[in-house]
Protein backbone atom coordinates (compact mmCIF):
# COMPACT_ATOMS: atom_id res chain seq x y z
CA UNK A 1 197.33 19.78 20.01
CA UNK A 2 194.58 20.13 17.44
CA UNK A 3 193.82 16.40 16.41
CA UNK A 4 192.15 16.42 12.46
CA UNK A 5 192.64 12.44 11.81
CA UNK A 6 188.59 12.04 12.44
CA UNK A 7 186.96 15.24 10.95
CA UNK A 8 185.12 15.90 7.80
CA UNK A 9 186.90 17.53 5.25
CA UNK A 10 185.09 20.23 5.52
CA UNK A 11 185.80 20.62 9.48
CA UNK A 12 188.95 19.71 8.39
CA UNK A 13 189.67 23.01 6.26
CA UNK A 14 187.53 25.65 8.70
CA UNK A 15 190.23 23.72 11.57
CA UNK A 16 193.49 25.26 9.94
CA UNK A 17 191.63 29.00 8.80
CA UNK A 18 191.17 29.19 12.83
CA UNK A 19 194.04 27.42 14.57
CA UNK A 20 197.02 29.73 14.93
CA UNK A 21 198.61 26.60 16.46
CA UNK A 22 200.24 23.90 13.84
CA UNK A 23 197.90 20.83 13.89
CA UNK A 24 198.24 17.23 13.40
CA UNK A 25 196.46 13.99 11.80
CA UNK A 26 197.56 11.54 14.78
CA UNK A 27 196.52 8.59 12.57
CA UNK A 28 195.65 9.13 8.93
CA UNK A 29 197.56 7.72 5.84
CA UNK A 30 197.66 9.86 2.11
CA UNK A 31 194.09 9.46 0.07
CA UNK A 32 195.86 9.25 -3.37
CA UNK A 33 197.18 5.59 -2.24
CA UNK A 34 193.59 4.55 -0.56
CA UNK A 35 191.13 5.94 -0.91
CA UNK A 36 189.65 5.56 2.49
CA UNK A 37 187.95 9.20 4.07
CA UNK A 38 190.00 9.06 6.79
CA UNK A 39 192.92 9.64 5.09
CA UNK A 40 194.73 13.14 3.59
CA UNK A 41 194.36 14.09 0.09
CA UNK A 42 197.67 15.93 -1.10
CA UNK A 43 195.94 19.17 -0.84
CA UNK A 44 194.80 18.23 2.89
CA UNK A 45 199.19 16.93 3.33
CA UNK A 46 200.28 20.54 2.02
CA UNK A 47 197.73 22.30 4.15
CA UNK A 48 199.26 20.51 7.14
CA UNK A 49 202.62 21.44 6.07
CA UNK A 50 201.90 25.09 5.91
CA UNK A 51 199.44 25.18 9.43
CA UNK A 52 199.74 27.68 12.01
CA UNK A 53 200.44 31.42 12.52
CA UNK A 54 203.12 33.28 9.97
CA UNK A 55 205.96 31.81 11.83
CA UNK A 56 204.73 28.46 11.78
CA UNK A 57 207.04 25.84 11.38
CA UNK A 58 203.50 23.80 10.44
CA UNK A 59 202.01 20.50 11.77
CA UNK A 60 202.56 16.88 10.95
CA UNK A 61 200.38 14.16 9.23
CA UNK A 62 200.94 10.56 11.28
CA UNK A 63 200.70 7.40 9.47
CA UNK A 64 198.43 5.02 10.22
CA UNK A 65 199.17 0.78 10.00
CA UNK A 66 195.76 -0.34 9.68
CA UNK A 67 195.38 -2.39 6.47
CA UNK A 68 192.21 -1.15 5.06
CA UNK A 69 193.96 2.87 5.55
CA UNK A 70 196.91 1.46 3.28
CA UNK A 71 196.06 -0.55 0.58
CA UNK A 72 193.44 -0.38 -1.49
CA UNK A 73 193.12 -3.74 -2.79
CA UNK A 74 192.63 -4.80 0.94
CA UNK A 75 190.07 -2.20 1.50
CA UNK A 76 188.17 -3.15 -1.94
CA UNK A 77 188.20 -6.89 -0.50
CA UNK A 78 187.03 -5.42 2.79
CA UNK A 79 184.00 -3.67 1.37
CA UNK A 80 183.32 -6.61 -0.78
CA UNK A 81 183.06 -8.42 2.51
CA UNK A 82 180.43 -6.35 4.36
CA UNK A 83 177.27 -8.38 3.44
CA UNK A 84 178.22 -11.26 4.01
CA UNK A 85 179.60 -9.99 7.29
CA UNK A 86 176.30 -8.32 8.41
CA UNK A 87 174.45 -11.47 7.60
CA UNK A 88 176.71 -13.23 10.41
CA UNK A 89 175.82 -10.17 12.51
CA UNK A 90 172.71 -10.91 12.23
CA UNK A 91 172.79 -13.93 12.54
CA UNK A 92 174.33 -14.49 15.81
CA UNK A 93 172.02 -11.32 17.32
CA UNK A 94 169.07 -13.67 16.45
CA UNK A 95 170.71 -16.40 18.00
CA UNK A 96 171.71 -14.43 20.99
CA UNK A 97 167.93 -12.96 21.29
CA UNK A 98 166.11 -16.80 20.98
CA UNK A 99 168.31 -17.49 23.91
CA UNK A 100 167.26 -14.53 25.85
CA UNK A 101 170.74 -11.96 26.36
CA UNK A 102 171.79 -9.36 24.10
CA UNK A 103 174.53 -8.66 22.05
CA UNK A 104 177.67 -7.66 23.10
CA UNK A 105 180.29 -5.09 21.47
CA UNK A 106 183.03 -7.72 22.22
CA UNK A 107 181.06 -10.62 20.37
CA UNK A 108 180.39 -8.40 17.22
CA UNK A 109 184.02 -7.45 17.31
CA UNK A 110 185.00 -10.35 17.57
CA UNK A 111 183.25 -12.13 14.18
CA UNK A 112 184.52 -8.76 12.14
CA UNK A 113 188.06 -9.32 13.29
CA UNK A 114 187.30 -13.38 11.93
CA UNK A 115 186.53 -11.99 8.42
CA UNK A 116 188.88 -9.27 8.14
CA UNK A 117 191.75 -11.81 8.91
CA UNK A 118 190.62 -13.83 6.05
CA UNK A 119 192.07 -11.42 4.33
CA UNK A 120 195.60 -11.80 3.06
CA UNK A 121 197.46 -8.70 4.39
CA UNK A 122 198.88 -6.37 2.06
CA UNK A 123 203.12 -6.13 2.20
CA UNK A 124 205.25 -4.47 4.48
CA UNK A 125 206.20 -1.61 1.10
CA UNK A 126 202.32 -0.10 1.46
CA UNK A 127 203.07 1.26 4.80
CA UNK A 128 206.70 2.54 3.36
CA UNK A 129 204.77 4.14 0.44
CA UNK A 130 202.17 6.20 2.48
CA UNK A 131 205.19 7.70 4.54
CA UNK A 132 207.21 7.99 1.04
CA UNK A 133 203.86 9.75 -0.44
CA UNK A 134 203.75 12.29 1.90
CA UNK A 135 207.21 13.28 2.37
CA UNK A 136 207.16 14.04 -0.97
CA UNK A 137 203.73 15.46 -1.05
CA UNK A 138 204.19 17.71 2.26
CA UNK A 139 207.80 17.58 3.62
CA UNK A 140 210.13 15.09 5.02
CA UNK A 141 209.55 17.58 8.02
CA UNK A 142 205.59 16.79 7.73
CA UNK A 143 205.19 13.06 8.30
CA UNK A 144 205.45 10.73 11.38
CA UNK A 145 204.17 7.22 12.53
CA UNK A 146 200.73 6.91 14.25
CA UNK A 147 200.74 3.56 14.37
CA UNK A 148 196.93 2.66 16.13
CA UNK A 149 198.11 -0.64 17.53
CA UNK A 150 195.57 -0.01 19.97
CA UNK A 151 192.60 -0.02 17.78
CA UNK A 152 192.85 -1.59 14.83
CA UNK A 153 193.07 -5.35 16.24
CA UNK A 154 195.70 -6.54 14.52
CA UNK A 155 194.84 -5.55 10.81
CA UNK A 156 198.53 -4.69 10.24
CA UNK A 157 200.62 -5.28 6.88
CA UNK A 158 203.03 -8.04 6.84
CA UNK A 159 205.90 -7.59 8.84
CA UNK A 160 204.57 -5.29 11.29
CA UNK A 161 203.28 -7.55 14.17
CA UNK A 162 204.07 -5.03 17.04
CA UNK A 163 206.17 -1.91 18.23
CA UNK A 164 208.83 -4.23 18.15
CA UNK A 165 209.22 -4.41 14.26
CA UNK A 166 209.52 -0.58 13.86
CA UNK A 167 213.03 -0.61 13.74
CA UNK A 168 212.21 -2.46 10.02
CA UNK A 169 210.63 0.91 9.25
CA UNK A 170 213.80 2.98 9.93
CA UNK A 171 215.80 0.53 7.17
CA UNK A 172 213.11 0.59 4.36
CA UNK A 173 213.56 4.50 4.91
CA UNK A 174 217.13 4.45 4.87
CA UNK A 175 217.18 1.97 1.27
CA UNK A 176 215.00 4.32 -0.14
CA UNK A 177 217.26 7.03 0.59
CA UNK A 178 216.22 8.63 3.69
CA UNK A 179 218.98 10.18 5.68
CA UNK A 180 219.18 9.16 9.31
CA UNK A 181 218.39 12.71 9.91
CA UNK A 182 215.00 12.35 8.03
CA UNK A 183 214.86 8.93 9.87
CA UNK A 184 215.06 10.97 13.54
CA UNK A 185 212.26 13.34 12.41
CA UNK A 186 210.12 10.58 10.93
CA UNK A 187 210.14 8.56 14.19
CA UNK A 188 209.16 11.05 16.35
CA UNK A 189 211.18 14.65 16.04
CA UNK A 190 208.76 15.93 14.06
CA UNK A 191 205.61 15.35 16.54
CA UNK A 192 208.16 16.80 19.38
CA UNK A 193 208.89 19.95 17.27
CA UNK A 194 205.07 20.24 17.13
CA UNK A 195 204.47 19.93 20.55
CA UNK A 196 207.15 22.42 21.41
CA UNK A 197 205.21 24.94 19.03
CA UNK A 198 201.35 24.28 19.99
CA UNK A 199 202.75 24.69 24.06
CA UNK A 200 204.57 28.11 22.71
CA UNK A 201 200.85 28.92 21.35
CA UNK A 202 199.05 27.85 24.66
CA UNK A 203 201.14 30.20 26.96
CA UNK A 204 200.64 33.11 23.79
CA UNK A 205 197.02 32.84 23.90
CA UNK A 206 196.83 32.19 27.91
CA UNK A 207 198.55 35.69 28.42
CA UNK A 208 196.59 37.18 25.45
CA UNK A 209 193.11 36.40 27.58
CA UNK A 210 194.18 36.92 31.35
CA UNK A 211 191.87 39.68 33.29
CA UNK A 212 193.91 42.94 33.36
CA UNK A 213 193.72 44.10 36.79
CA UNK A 214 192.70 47.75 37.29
CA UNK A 215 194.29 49.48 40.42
CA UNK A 216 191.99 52.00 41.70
CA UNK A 217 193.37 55.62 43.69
């Protein structure tokens, strides 16, 4: 599958002219809630919707749980953060060279995952909103969970500690009036209808560009 969630917008756009496949944002949240580039603005959501060849069934936009991708108030505090954040960077590289070994990845990771959880996290209804937002924006049949609990250290909203607490997900849905139908494609049918389509692609294109084999008399 054709993965936009880290492109520039303008890769982003020249992606879906070329892919005849549908193609998916594995972990990006809707721009007109926060305001953060690796999000989808609603024209980038409807683009999505509509990827693919003329029979296209179209791709799927993933949300992501990482605070600073949801909220905007916790990305604002975030950004207001960075200096003095830098300066402890600094700081401890300094500290690190005057004692003669450098400075690891996991040290500098480390301090920015101390200041970001200084932070109050935003509420559990932000994440609800960016799958709301695009459901509307794109199609119920456009939106799915891409959760990043793998690389966003624990920046989550409240509520959402681990996979465990996605079933809280499927009931904020279902007040808000999402069928248990729209529930099923949310949680994962509509990355599996996806998946079907792109491997229908792969075995159009494979036969498209094997050899022909010429029998000579």
């Amino acid at each position: 599958m054709v993965d936009v969630s880290h492109v520039s917008d303008k890769t982003f756009f020249r992606t879906l002219i070329i892919s005849r496949a549908p193609v998916i944002a594995s972990h990006s949240s809707a721009r007109a809630l926060d305001d953060s580039p690796r999000n989808m603005t609603d024209d980038m959501l409807r683009a999505i919707a509509n990827s693919g060849g003329p029979d296209s069934k179209g791709g799927v936009v993933q949300v992501n749980f990482y605070s600073a991708f949801l909220s905007q108030d916790y990305r604002n505090a975030q950004k207001a953060m960075e200096p003095e954040v830098n300066k402890e960077i600094e700081a401890l590289k300094a500290k690190n060279k005057a004692e003669g070994r450098e400075t690891t990845q996991a040290e500098i990771d480390k301090l920015q995952r101390a200041a970001a959880d200084r932070i109050p996290r935003p509420p559990f209804s932000v994440l609800i909103d960016h799958i709301d937002h695009i459901a509307k924006v794109a199609g119920v049949d456009h939106v799915g969970l891409g959760s990043d609990f793998d690389g966003i250290n624990g920046q989550l909203p409240q509520g959402i500690d681990s996979p465990a607490d996605l079933p809280k997900i499927t009931a904020a849905l279902m007040a808000r009036g999402y069928s248990a139908e729209d529930c099923r494609k949310i949680l994962g049918g509509n990355l599996l209808r996806v998946f079907r389509e792109v491997e229908a692609v792969s075995k159009t294109l494979q036969a498209e560009e094997r050899p022909r084999i010429v029998e000579r008399q």
